[in-house]
Protein backbone atom coordinates (compact mmCIF):
# COMPACT_ATOMS: atom_id res chain seq x y z
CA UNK A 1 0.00 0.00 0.00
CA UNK A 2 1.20 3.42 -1.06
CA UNK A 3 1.31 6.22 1.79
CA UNK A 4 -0.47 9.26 0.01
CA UNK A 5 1.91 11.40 2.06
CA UNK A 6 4.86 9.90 -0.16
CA UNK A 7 2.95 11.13 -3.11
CA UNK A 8 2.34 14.85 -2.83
CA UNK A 9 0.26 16.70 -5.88
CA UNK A 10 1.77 20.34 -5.43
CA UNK A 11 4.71 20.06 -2.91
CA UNK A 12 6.63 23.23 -1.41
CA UNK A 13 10.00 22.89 -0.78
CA UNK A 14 9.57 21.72 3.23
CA UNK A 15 7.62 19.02 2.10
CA UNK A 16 9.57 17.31 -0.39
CA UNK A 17 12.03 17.12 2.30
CA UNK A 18 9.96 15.65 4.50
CA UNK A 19 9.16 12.96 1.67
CA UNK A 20 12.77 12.69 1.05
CA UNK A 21 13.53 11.96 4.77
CA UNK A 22 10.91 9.73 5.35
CA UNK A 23 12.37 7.64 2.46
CA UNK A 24 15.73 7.93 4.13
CA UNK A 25 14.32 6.59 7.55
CA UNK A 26 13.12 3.25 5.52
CA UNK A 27 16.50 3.27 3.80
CA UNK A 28 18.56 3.85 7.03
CA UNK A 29 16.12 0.51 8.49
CA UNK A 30 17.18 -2.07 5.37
CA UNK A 31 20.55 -1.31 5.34
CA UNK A 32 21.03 -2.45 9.02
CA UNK A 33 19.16 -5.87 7.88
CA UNK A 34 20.65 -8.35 6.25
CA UNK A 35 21.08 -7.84 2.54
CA UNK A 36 22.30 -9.26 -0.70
CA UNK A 37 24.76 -7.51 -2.20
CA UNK A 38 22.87 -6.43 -5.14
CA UNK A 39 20.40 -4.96 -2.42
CA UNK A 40 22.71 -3.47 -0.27
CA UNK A 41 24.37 -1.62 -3.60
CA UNK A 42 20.61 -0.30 -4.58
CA UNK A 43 20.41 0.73 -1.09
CA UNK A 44 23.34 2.79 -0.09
CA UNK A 45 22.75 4.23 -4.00
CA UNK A 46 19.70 5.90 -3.29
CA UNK A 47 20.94 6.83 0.59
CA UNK A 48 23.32 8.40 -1.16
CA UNK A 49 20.95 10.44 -4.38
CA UNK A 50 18.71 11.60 -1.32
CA UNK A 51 21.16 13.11 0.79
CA UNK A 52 22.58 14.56 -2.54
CA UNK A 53 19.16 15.94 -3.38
CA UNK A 54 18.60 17.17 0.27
CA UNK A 55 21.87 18.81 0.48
CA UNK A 56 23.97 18.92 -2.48
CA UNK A 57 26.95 20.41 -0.95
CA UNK A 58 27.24 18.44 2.28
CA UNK A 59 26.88 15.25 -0.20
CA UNK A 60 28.71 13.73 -3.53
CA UNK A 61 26.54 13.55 -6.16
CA UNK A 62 24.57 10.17 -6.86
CA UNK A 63 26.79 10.38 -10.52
CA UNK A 64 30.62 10.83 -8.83
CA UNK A 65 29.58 8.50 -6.11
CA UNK A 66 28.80 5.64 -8.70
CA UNK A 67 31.26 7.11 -11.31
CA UNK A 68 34.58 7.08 -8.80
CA UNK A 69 33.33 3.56 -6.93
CA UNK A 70 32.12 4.95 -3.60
CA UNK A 71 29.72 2.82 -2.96
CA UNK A 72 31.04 -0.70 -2.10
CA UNK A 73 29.37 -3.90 -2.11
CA UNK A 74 29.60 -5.56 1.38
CA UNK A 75 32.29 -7.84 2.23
CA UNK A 76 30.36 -11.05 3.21
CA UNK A 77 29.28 -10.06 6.65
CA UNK A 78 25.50 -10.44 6.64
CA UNK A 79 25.66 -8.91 10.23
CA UNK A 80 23.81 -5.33 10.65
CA UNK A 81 26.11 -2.93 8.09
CA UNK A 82 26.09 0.74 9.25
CA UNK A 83 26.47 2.64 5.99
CA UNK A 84 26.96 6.27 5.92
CA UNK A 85 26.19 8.01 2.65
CA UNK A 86 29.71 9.53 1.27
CA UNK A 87 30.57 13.37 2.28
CA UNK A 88 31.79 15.69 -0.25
CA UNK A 89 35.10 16.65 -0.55
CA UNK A 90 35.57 19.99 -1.61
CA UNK A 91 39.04 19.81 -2.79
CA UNK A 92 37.89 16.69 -5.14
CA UNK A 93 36.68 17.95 -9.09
């Protein structure tokens, strides 16, 4: 079932953060579960394009993150991963 508060008809700016955060939350849930690594990958990817999108400064770009192999698959452990989406680094182009 779909929450209609993840689909908003005519959104301001405060609420599709608050749609981009709730999505985040669910994220930020899976990837402490036990995932493949095909999962895991889709995962931390879009982590990573909402941060971006929430704060494109304080985050690489979904692109450079996938483009310059930040996001890695997991190593085998199947335990609870913590995954942090990747900063940006201001002296990187």
């Amino acid at each position: 079932m779909i929450d209609q508060r993840d689909r908003p008809m005519c959104v301001h700016n405060d609420d599709v953060v608050d749609v981009y955060k709730r999505e985040l939350e669910k994220i930020e849930v899976a990837l402490r579960e036990p995932q493949t690594e095909e999962r895991y990958i889709a995962l931390y990817a879009a982590q990573q394009a909402l941060c971006w999108a929430i704060n494109p400064v304080g985050f690489e770009s979904p692109y450079r993150t996938i483009q310059h192999g930040l996001v890695r698959p997991l190593t085998g452990i199947q335990e609870a991963p913590v995954s942090y989406p990747v900063y940006s680094d201001p002296h990187s182009s």
